[in-house]
Protein backbone atom coordinates (compact mmCIF):
# COMPACT_ATOMS: atom_id res chain seq x y z
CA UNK A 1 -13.19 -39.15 73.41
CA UNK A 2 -11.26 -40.42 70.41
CA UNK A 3 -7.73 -40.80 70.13
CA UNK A 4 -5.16 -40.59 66.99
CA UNK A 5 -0.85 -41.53 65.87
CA UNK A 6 1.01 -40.07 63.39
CA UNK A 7 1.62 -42.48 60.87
CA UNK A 8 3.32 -40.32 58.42
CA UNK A 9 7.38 -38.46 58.59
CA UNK A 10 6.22 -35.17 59.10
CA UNK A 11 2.41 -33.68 59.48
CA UNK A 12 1.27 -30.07 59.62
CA UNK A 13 -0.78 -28.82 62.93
CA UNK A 14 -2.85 -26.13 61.83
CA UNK A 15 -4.31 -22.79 63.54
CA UNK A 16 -7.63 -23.48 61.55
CA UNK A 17 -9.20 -26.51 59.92
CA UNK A 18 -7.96 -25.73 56.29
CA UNK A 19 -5.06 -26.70 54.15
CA UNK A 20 -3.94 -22.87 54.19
CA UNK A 21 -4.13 -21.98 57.78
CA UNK A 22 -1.49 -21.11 59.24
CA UNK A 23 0.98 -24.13 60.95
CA UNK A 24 1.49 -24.11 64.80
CA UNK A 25 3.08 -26.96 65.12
CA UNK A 26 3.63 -30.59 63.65
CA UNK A 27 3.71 -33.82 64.54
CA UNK A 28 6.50 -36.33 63.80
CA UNK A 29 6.46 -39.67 63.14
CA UNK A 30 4.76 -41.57 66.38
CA UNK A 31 3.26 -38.75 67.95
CA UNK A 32 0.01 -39.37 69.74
CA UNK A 33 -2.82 -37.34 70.61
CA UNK A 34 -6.38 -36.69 71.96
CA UNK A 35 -9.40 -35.88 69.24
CA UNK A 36 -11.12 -32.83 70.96
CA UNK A 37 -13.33 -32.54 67.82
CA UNK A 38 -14.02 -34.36 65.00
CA UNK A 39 -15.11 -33.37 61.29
CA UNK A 40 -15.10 -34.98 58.02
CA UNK A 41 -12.24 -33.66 56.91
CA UNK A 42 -10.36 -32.38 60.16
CA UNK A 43 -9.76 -33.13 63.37
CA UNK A 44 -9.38 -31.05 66.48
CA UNK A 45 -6.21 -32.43 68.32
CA UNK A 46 -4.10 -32.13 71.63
CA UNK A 47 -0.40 -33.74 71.70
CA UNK A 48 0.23 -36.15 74.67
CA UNK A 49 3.46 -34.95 74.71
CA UNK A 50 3.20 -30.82 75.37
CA UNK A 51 -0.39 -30.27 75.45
CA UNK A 52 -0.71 -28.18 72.30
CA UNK A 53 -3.44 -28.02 70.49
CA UNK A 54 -4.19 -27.56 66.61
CA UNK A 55 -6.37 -28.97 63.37
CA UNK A 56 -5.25 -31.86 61.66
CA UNK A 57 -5.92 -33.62 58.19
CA UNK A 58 -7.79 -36.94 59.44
CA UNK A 59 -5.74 -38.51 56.30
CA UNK A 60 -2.73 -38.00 57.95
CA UNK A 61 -3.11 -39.90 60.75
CA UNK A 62 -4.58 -43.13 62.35
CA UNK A 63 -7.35 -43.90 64.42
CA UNK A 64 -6.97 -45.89 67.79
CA UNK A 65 -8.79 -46.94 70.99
CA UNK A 66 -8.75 -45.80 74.28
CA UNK A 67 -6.43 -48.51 75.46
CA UNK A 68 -4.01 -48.40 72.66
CA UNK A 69 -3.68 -44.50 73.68
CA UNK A 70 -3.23 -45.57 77.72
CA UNK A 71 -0.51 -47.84 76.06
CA UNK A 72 1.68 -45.40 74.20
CA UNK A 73 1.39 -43.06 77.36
CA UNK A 74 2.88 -45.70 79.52
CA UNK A 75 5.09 -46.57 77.54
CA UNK A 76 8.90 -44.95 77.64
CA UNK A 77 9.83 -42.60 74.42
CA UNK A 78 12.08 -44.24 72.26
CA UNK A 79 13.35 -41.32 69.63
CA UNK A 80 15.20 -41.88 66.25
CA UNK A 81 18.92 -40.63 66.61
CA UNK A 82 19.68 -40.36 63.13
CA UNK A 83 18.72 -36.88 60.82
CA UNK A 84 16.98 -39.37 58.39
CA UNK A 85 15.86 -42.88 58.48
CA UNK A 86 12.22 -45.24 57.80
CA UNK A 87 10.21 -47.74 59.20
CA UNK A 88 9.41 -50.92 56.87
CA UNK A 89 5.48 -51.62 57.39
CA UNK A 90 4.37 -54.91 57.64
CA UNK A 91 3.70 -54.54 53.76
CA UNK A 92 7.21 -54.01 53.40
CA UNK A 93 6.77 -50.48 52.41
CA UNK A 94 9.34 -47.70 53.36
CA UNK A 95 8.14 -44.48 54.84
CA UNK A 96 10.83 -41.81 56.02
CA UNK A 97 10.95 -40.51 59.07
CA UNK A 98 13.28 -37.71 61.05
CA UNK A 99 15.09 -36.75 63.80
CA UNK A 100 13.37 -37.52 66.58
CA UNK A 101 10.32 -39.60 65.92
CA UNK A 102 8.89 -41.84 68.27
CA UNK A 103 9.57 -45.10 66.86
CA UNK A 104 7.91 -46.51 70.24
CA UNK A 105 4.72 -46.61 68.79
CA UNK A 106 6.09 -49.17 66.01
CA UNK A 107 4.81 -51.70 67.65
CA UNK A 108 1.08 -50.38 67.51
CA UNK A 109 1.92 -49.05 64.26
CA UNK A 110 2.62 -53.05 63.09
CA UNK A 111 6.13 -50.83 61.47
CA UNK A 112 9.59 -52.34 62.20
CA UNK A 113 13.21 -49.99 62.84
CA UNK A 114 16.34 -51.27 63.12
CA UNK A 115 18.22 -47.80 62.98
CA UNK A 116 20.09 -46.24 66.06
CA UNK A 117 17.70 -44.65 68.50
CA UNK A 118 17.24 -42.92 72.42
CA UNK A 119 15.59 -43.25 75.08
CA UNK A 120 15.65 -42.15 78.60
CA UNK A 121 17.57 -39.43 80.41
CA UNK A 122 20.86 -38.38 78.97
CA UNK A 123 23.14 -35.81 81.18
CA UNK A 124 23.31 -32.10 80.76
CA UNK A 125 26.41 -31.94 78.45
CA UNK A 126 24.93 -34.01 75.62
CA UNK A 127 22.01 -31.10 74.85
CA UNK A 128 24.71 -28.93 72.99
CA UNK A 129 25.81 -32.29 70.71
CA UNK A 130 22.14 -32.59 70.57
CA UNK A 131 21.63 -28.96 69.03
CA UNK A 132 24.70 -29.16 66.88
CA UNK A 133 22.59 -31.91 64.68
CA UNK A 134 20.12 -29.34 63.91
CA UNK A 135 23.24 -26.72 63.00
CA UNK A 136 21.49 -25.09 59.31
CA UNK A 137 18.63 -26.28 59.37
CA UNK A 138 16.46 -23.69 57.68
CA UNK A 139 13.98 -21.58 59.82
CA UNK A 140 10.59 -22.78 59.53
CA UNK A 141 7.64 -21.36 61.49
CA UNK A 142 5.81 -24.19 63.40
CA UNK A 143 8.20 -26.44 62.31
CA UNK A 144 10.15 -28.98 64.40
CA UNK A 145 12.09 -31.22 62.30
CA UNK A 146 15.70 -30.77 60.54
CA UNK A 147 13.89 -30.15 57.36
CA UNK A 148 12.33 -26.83 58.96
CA UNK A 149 12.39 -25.59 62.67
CA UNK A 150 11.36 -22.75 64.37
CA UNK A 151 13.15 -21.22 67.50
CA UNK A 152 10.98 -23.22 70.49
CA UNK A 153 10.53 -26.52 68.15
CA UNK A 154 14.42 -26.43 68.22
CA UNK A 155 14.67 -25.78 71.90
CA UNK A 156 12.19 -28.78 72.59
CA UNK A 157 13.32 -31.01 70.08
CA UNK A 158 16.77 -30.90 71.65
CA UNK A 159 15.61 -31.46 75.19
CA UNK A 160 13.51 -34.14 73.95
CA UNK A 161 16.06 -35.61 72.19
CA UNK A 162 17.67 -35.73 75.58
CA UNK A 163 14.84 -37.41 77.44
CA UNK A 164 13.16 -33.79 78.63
CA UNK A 165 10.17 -32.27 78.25
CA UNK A 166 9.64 -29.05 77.25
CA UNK A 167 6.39 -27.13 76.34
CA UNK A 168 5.75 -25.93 72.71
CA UNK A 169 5.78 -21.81 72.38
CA UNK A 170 8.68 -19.63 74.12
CA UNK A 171 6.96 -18.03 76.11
CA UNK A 172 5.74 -21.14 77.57
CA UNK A 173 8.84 -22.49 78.10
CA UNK A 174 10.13 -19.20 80.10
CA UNK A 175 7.67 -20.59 82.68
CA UNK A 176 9.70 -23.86 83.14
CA UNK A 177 13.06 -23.57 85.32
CA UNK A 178 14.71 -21.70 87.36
CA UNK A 179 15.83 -18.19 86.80
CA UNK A 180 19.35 -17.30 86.53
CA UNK A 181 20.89 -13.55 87.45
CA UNK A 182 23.76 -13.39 85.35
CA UNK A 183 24.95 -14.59 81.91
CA UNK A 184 28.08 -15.50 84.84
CA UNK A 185 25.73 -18.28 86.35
CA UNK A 186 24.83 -20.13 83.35
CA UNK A 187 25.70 -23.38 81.71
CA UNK A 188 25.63 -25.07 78.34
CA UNK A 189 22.37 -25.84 77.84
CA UNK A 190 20.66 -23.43 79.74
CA UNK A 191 17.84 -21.52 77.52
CA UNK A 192 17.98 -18.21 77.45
CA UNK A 193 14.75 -16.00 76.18
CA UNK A 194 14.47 -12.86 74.47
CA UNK A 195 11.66 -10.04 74.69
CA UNK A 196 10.82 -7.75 71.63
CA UNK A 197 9.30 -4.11 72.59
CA UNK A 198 6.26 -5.04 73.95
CA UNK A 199 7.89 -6.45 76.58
CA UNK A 200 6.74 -10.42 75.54
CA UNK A 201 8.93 -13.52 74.66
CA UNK A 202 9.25 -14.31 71.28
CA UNK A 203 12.26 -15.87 71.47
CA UNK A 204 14.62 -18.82 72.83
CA UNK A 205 18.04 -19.98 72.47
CA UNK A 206 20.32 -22.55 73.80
CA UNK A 207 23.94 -21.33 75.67
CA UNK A 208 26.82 -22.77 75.12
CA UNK A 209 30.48 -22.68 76.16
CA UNK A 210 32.54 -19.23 76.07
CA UNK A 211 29.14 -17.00 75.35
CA UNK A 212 28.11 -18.28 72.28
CA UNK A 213 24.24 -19.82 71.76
CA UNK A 214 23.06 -21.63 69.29
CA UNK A 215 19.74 -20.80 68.00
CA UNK A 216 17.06 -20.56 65.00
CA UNK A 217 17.04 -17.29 63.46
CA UNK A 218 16.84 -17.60 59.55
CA UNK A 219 18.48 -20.92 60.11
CA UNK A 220 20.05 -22.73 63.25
CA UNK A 221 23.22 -20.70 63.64
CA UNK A 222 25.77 -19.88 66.53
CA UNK A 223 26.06 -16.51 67.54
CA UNK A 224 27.63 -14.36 70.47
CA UNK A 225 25.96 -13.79 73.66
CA UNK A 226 26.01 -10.64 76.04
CA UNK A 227 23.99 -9.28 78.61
CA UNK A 228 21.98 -7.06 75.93
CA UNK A 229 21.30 -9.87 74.09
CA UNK A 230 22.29 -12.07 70.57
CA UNK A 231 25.07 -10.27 69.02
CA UNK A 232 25.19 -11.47 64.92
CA UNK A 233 29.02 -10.95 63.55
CA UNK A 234 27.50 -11.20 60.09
CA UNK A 235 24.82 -7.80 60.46
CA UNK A 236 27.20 -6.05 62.99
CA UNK A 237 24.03 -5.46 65.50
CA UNK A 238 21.97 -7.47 68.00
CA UNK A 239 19.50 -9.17 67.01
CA UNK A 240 17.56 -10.16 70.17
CA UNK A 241 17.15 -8.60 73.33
CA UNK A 242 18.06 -10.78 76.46
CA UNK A 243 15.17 -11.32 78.73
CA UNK A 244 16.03 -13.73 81.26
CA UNK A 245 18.17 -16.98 81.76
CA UNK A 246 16.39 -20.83 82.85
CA UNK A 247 18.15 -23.14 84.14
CA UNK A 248 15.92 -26.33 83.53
CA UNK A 249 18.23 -29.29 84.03
């Protein structure tokens, strides 16, 4: 088994092991992983943090041991709390680095940070502060930065953000929690998950105060929420229909 770190701001996780396959996911900045396969030009790869998997550019990441991996597992996620910032390698060179990176591999890395950060558990009422960062951000599929995010990156990120884990897709993530009867019941910062007509989830928000949610749709926006679903004031319609309320924290 090999192992791999982002080393890099931002890198794209791929369906397929080619540089216009589609992008599942991506890691940020610290991110290790497992190395299910190997190529010469791509690597097969599962995230420590959520389990997904995807192909990855083996120039856009670094090689490390068994024991280094075991390390950055133990040791507690320490996230960047500002939308941009860098690390200063020991060559004194800059790279950039988002939202949200794990500047807790640094030290593996050999990369210093001296920017404001996370870490640990916050309480429930700091995930809507959390989500506000991300307000605009455009809508990116696969994406999970606040350059480009997609509906469950957001949702993750912010629980992340917030010392939480979260797994990658929607519909995964309507597996975690408890289920909730009535818009009535909920909190901010409960998720809330949408169904198209097939019946499947292809969609996730977070709720806020007074019936509003905040969620990524074209861009991360705040919209009304009723029991049929995401209500845009903009297009005059709903957008989403409402599937089912979590309660995860």
């Amino acid at each position: 088994m090999e192992y791999g770190v982002c080393n890099l701001s931002i890198v794209p996780v791929r369906a397929e092991a080619s540089d216009s396959s589609e992008m599942v996911t991506q890691l940020l900045y610290g991110e290790h992983f497992k190395v299910l396969e190997k190529r010469k030009k791509w690597s097969y790869i599962r995230l420590s943090f959520d389990g997904y998997e995807g192909w990855v550019d083996n120039k856009q990441f670094l090689e490390i041991n068994k024991e280094i991996y075991s390390e950055l597992e133990e040791t507690q996620l320490r996230l960047s709390a500002d939308m941009v910032d860098f690390v200063t390698t020991k060559e004194e060179q800059l790279i950039s680095i988002c939202l949200g990176s794990n500047i807790s591999a640094g030290s593996v890395l050999e990369h210093s940070f001296e920017g404001k950060s996370v870490q640990g558990k916050l309480t429930k009422k700091h995930l809507i502060s959390s989500a506000i960062s991300y307000l605009n951000t455009p809508y990116l599929w696969g994406g999970k930065s606040p350059f480009g995010i997609d509906c469950s990156g957001f949702t993750q990120m912010v629980y992340k953000l917030n010392g939480y884990k979260l797994l990658r897709d929607a519909k995964q993530q309507a597996t975690q929690g408890e289920a909730l009867s009535f818009i009535e019941e909920s909190e901010p910062g409960d998720l809330a998950f949408f169904d198209n007509e097939e019946g499947k989830i292809t969609h996730v928000g977070i709720i806020m105060d007074d019936n509003y949610i905040i969620h990524a749709h074209g861009k991360v926006r705040i919209d009304r929420l009723d029991h049929s679903g995401i209500f845009n004031s903009e297009m005059r319609n709903h957008t989403h229909k409402l599937r089912v309320i979590k309660r995860i924290i």
